[in-house]
C-alpha atoms as a PDB file:
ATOM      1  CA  UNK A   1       8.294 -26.815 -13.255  1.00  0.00           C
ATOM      2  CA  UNK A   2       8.286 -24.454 -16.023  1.00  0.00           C
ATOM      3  CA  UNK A   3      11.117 -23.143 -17.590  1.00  0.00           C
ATOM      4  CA  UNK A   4      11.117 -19.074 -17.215  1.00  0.00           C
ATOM      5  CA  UNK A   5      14.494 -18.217 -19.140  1.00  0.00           C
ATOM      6  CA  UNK A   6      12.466 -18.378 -22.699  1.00  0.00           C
ATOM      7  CA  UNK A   7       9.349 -15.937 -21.700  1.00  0.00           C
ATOM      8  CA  UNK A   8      11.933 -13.276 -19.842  1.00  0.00           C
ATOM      9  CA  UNK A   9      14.408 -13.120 -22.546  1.00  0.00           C
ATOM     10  CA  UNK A  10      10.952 -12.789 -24.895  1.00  0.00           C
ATOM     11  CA  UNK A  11      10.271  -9.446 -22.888  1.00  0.00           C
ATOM     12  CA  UNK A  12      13.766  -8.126 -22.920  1.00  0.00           C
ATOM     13  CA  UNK A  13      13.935  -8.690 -26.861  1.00  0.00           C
ATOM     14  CA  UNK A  14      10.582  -7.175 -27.066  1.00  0.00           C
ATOM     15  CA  UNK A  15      12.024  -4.059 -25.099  1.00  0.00           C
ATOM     16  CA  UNK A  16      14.947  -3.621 -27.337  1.00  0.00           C
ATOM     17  CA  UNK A  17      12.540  -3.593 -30.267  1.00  0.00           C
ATOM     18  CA  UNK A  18      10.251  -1.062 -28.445  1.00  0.00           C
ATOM     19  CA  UNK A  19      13.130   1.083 -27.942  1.00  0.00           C
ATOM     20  CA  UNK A  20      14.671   1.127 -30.976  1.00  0.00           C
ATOM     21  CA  UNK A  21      12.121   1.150 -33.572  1.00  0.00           C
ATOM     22  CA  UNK A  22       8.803   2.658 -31.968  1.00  0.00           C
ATOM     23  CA  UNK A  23       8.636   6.589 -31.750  1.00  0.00           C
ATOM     24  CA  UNK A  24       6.844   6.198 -28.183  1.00  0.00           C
ATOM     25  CA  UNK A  25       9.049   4.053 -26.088  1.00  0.00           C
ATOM     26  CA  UNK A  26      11.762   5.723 -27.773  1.00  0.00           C
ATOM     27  CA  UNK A  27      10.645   9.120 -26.250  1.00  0.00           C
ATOM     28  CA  UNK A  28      10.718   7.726 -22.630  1.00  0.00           C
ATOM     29  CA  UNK A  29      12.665   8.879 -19.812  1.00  0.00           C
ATOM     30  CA  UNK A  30      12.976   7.405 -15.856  1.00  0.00           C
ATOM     31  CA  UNK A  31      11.037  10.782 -15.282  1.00  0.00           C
ATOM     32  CA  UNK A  32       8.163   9.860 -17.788  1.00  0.00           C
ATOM     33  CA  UNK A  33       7.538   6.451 -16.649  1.00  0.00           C
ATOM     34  CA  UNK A  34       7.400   7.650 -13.393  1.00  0.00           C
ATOM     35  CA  UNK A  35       3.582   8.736 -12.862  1.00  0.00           C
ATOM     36  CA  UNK A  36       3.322   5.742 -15.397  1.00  0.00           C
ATOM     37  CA  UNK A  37       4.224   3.361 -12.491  1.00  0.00           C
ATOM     38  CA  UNK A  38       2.109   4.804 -10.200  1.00  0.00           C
ATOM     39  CA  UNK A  39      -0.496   4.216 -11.832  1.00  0.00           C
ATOM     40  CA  UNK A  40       0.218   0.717 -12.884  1.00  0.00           C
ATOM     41  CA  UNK A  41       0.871   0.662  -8.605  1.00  0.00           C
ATOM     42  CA  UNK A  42      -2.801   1.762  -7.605  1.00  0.00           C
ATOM     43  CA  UNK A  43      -4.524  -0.574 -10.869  1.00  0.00           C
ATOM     44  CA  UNK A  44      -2.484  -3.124  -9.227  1.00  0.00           C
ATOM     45  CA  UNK A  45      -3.884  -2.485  -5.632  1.00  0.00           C
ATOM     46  CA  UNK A  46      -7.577  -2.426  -7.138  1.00  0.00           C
ATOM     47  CA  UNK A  47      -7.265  -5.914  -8.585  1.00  0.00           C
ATOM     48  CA  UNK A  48      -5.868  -7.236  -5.559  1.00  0.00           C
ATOM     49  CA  UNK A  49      -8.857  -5.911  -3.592  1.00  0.00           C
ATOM     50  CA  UNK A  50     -11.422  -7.291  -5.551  1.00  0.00           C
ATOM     51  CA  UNK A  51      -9.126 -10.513  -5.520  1.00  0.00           C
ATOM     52  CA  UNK A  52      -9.249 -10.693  -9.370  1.00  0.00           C
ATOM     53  CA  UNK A  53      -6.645 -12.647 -10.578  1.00  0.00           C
ATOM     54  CA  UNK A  54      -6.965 -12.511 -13.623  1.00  0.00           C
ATOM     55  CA  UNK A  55      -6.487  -8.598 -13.385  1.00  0.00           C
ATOM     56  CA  UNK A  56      -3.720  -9.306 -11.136  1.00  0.00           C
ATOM     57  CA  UNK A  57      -1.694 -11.365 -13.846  1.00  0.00           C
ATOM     58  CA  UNK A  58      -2.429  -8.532 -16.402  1.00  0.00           C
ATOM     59  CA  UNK A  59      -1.258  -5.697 -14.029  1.00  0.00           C
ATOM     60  CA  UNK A  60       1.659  -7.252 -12.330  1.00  0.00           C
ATOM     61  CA  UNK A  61       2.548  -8.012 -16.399  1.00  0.00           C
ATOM     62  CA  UNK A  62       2.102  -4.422 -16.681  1.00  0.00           C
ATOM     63  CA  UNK A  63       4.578  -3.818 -13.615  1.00  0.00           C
ATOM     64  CA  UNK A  64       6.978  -6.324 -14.967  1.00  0.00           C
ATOM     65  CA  UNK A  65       6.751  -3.974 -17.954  1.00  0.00           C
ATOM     66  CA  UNK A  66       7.861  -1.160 -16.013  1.00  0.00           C
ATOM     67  CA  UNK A  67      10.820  -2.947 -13.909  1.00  0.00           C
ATOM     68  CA  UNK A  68      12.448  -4.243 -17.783  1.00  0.00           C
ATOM     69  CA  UNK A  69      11.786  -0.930 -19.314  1.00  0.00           C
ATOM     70  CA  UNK A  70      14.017   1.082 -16.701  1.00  0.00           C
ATOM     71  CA  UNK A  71      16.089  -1.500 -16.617  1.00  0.00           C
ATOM     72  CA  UNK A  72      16.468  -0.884 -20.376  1.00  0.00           C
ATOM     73  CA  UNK A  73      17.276   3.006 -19.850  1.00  0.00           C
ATOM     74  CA  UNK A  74      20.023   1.972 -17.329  1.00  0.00           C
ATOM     75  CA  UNK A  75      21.387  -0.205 -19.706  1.00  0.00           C
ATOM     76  CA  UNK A  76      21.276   2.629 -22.110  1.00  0.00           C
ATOM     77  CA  UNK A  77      22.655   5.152 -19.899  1.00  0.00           C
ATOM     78  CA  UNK A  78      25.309   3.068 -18.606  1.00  0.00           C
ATOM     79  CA  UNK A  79      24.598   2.929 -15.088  1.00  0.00           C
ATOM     80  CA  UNK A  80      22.980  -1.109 -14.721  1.00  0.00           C
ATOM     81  CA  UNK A  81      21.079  -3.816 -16.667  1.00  0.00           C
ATOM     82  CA  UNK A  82      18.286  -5.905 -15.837  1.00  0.00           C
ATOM     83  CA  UNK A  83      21.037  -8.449 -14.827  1.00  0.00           C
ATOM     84  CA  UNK A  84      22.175  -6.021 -12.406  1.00  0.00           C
ATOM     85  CA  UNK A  85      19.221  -5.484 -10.876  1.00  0.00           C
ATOM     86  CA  UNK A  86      18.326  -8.803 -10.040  1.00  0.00           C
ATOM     87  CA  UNK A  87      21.745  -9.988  -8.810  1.00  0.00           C
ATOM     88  CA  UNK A  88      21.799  -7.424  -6.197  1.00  0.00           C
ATOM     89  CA  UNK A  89      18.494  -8.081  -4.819  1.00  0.00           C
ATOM     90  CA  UNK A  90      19.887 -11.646  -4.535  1.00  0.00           C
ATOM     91  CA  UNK A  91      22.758 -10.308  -2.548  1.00  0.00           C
ATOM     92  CA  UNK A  92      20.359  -8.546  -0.284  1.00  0.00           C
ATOM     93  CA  UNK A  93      18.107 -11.509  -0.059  1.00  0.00           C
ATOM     94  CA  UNK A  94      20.985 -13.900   1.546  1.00  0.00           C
ATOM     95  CA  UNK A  95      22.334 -11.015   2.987  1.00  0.00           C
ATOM     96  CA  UNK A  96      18.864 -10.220   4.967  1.00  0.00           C
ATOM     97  CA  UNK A  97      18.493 -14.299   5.164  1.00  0.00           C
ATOM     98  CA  UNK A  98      20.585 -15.439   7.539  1.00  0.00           C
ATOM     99  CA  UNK A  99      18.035 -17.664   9.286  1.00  0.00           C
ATOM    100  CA  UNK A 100      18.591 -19.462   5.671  1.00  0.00           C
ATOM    101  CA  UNK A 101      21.753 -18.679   4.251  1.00  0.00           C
ATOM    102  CA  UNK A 102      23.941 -18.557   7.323  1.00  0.00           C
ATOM    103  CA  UNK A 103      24.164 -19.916  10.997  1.00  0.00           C
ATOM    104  CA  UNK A 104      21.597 -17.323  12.595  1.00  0.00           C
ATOM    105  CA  UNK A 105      18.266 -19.187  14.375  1.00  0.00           C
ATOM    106  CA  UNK A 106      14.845 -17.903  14.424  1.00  0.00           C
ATOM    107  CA  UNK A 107      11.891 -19.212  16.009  1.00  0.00           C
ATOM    108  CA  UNK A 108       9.113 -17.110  14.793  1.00  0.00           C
ATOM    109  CA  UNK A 109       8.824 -14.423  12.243  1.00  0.00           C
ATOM    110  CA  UNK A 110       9.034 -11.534  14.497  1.00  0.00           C
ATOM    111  CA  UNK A 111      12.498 -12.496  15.176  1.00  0.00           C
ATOM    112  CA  UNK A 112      13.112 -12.447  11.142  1.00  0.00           C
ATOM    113  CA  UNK A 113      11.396  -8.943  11.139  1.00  0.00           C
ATOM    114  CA  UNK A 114      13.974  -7.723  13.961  1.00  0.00           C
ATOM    115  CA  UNK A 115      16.766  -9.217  12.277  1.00  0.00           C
ATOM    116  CA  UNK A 116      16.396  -7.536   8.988  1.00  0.00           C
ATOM    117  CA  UNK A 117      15.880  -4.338  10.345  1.00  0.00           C
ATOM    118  CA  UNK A 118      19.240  -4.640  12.748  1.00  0.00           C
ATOM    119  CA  UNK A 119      20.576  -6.051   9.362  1.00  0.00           C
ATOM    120  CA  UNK A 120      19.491  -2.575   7.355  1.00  0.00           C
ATOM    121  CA  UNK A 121      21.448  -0.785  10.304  1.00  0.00           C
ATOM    122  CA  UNK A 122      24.685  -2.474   9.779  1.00  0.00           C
ATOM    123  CA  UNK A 123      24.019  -1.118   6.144  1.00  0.00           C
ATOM    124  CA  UNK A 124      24.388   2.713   6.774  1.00  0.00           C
ATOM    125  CA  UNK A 125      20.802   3.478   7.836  1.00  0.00           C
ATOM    126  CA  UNK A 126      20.702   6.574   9.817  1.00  0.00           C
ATOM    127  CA  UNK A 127      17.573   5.431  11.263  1.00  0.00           C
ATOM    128  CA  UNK A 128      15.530   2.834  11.616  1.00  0.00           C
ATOM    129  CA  UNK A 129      12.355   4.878   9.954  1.00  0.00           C
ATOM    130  CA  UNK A 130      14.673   6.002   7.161  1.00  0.00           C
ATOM    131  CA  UNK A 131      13.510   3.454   4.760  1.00  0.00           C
ATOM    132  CA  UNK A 132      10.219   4.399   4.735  1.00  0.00           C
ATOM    133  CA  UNK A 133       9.488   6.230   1.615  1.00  0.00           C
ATOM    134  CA  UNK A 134       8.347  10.043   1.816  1.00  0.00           C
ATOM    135  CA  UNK A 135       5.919   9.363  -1.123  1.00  0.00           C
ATOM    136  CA  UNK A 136       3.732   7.063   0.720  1.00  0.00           C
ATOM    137  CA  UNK A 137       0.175   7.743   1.474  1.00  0.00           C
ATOM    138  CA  UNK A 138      -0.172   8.993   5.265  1.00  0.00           C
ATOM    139  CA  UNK A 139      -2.512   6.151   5.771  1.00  0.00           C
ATOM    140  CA  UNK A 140       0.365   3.238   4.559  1.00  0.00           C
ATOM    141  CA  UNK A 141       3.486   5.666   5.843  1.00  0.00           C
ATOM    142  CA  UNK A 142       1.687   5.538   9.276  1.00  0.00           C
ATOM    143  CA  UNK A 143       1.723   1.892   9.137  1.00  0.00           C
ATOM    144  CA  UNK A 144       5.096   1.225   8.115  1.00  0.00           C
ATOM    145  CA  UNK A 145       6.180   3.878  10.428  1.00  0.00           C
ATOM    146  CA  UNK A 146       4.976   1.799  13.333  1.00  0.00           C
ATOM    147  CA  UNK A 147       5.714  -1.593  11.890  1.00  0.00           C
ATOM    148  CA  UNK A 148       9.571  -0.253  11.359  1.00  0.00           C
ATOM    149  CA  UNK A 149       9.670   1.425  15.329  1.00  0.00           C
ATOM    150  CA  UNK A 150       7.870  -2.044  16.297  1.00  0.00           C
ATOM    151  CA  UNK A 151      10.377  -4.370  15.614  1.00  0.00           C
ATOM    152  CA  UNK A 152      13.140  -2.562  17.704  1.00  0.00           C
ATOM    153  CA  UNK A 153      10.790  -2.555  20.768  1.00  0.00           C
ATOM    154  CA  UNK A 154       8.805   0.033  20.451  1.00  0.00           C
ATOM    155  CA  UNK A 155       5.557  -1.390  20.731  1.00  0.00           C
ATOM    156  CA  UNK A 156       2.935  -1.578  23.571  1.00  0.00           C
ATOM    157  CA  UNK A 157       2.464  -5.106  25.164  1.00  0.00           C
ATOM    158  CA  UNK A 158      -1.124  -5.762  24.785  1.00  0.00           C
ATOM    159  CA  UNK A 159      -4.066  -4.483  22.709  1.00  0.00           C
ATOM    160  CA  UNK A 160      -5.498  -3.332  25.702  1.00  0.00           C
ATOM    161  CA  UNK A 161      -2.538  -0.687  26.164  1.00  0.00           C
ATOM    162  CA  UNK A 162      -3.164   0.408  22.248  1.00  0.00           C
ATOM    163  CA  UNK A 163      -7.122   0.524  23.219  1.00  0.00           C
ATOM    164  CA  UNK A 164      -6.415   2.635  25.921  1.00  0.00           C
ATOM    165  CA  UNK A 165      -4.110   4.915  24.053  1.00  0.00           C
ATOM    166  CA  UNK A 166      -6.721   5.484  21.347  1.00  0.00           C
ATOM    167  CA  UNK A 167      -9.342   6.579  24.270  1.00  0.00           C
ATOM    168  CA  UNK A 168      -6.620   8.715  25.711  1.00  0.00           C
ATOM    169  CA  UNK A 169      -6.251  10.618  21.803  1.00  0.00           C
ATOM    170  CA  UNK A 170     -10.156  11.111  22.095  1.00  0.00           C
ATOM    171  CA  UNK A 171     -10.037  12.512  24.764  1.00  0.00           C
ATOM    172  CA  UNK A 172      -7.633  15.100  23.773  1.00  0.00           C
ATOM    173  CA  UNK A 173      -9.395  16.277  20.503  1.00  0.00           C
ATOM    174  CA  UNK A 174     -12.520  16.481  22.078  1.00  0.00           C
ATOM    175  CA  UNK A 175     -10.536  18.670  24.374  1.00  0.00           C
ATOM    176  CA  UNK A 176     -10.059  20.864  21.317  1.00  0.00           C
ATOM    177  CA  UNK A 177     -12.767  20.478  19.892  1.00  0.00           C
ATOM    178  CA  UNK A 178     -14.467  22.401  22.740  1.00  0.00           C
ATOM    179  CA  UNK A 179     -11.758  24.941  22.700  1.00  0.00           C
ATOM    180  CA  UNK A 180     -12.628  25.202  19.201  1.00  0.00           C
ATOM    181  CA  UNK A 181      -8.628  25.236  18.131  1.00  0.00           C
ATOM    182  CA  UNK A 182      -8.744  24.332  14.472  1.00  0.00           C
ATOM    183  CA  UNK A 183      -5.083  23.679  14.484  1.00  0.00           C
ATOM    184  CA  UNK A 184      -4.823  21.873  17.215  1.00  0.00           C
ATOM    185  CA  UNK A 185      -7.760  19.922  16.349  1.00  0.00           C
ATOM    186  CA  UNK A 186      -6.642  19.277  13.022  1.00  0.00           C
ATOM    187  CA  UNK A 187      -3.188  17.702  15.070  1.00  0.00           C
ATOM    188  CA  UNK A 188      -5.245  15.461  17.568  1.00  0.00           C
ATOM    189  CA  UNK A 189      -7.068  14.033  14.767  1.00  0.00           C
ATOM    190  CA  UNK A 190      -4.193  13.232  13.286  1.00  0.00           C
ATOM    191  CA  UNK A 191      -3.431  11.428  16.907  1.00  0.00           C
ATOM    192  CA  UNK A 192      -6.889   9.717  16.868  1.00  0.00           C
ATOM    193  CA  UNK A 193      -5.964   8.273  13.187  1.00  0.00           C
ATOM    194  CA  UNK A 194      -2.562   7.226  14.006  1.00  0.00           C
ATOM    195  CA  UNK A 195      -3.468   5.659  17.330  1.00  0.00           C
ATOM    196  CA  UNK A 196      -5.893   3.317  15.125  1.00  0.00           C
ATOM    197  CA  UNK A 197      -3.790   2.243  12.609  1.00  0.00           C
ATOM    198  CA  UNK A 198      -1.534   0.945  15.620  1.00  0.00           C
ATOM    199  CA  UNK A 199      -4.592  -0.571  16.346  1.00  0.00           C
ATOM    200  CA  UNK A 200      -5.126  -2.323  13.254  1.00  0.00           C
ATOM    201  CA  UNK A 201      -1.774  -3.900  13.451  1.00  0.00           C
ATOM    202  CA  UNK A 202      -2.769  -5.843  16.935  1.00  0.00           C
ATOM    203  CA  UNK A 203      -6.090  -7.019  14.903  1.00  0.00           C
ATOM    204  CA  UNK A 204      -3.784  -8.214  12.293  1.00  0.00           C
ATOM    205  CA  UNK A 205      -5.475  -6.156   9.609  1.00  0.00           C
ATOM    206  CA  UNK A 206      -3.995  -3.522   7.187  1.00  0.00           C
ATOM    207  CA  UNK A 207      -6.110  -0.607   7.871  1.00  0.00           C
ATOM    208  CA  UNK A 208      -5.175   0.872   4.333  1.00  0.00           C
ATOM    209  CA  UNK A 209      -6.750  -2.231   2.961  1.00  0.00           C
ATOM    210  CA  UNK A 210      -9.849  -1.777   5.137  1.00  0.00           C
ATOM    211  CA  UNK A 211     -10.214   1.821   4.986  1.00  0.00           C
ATOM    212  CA  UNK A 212     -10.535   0.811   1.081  1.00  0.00           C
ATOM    213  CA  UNK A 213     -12.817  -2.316   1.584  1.00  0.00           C
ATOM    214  CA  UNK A 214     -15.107   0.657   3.470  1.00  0.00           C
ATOM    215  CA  UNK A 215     -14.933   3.256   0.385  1.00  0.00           C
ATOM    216  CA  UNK A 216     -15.736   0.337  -1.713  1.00  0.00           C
ATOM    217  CA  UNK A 217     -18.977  -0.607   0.203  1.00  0.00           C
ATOM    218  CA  UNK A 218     -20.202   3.486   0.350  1.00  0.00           C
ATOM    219  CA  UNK A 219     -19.689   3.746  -3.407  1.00  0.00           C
ATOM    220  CA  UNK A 220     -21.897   0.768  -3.728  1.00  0.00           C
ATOM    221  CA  UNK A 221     -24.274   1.352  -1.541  1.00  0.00           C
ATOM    222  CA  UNK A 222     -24.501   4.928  -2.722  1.00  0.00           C
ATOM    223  CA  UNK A 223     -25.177   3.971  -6.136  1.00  0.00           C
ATOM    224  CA  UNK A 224     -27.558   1.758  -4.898  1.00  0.00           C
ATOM    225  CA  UNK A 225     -29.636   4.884  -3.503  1.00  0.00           C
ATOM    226  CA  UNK A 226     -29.396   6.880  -6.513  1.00  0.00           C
ATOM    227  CA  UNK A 227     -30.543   3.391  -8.711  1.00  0.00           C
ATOM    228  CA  UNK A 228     -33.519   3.249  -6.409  1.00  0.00           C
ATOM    229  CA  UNK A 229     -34.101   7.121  -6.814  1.00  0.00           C
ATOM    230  CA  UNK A 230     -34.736   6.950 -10.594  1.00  0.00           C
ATOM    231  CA  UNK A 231     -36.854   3.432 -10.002  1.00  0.00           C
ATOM    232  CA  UNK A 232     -39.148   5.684  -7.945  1.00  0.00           C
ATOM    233  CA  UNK A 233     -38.781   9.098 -10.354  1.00  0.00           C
ATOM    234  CA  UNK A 234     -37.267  10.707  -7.562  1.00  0.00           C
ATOM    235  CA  UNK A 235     -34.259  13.119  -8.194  1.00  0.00           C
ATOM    236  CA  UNK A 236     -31.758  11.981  -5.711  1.00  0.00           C
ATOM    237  CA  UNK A 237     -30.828  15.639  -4.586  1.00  0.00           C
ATOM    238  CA  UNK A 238     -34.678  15.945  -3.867  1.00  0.00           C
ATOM    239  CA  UNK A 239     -35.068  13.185  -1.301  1.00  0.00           C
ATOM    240  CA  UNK A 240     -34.454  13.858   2.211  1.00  0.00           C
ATOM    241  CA  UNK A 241     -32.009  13.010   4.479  1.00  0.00           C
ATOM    242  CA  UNK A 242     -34.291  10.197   6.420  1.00  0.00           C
ATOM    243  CA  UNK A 243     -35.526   8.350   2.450  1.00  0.00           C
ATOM    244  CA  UNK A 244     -31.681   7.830   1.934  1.00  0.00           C
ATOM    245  CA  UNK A 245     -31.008   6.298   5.033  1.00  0.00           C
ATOM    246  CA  UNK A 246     -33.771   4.065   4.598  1.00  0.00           C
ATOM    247  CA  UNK A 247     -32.921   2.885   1.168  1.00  0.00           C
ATOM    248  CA  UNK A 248     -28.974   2.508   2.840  1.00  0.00           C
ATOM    249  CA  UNK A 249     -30.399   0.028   5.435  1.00  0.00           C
ATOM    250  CA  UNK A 250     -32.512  -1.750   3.037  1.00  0.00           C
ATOM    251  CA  UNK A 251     -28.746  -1.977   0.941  1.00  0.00           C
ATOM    252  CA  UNK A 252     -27.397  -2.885   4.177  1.00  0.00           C
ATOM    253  CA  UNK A 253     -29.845  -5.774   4.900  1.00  0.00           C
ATOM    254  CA  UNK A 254     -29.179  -7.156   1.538  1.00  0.00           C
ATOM    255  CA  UNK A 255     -25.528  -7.292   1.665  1.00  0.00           C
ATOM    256  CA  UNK A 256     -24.439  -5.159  -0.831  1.00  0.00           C
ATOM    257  CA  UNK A 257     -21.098  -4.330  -0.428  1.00  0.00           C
END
């Protein structure tokens, strides 16, 4: 097994240097690196999509980056050091462990899940949906929402009682949608969505992931279109309706995606 203690103290000294003699990284501020991380966040998702790993050991390096250099600023500012930070997620990993690091048995991993969220309780948590950040996407914030409510019980049996729900939420906005109720359409939409990420959870798939595998495939196939547009000397805004969707099924039967 490798020994890790040379290459992490390499990036610490590295920081120091960055901070103290280079007029950039001297500049920066928790504030400024905070779109920064973002970023790196998203150009880490992309990599992990494509299942690049090569990208992936650049951008979680890039993320690694990001976790030293605030570490760096807390140093500076007196409030923790990277030392700091890692001991107390230590803490909370026994802490949130005790299937390993105390008496408590498990026999499956939903009972894990249920025990670190009564675990988070015990805490302080005001609620069990209070750790899910306000920042997320709606897409991933409706996931973890459920996910969080889930593991205290609230959760339908079956899939057929999620499928059922999801018919019921159709119902509903075609309901408005007759009624012609933009607001309340907008709001049973909303249902319809939510209804089938809960769905996605009984299919054991993360519908942020798939709703991105989809965009992916569009954008290729797409491109595919307007590639075959200028083969034929066609302007793409030119061609009808019916000689996209033909070129989209011939994209389609070739498995572009």
């Amino acid at each position: 097994m490798k020994d890790h203690k040379e290459s992490f103290e390499r990036i610490l000294n590295i920081m120091t240097e960055l901070r103290e003699k280079c007029p950039w990284d001297m500049k920066q501020t928790i504030e400024t690196l905070r779109p920064l991380t973002i970023e790196e966040t998203f150009e880490l998702s992309d990599v992990i999509i494509n299942n690049d790993w090569k990208g992936i050991k650049e951008e979680l390096g890039d993320m690694l980056l990001h976790i030293v250099f605030y570490a760096k600023i807390g140093e500076e500012k007196g409030q923790f050091d990277i030392s700091d930070i890692i001991n107390t997620l230590c803490d909370k990993l026994i802490l949130r462990h005790p299937h390993i690091y105390g008496d408590t048995k498990v026999d499956n991993e939903e009972q894990v899940k249920q025990n670190w969220e009564k675990i988070k309780m015990k805490e302080g948590r005001e609620s069990v949906l209070s750790g899910v950040p306000s920042g997320l996407s709606s897409l991933i914030k409706a996931t973890r929402i459920q996910e969080k409510a889930g593991k205290v019980g609230f959760e339908w049996d079956n899939m057929e009682d999620v499928w059922r729900k999801i018919e019921e939420e159709i119902g509903e906005l075609k309901h408005e949608i007759a009624l012609n109720d933009t607001q309340k359409i907008e709001k049973e939409f909303g249902d319809v969505m939510f209804a089938l990420v809960n769905y996605s959870r009984y299919l054991k798939i993360d519908a942020d992931t798939a709703l991105e595998l989809s965009n992916k495939k569009f954008i290729q196939r797409f491109k595919y279109i307007e590639n075959k547009a200028k083969e034929r000397g066609k302007v793409i805004t030119d061609m009808t309706l019916g000689d996209m969707d033909a070129i989209w099924n011939e994209a389609k039967a070739l498995g572009i995606e």
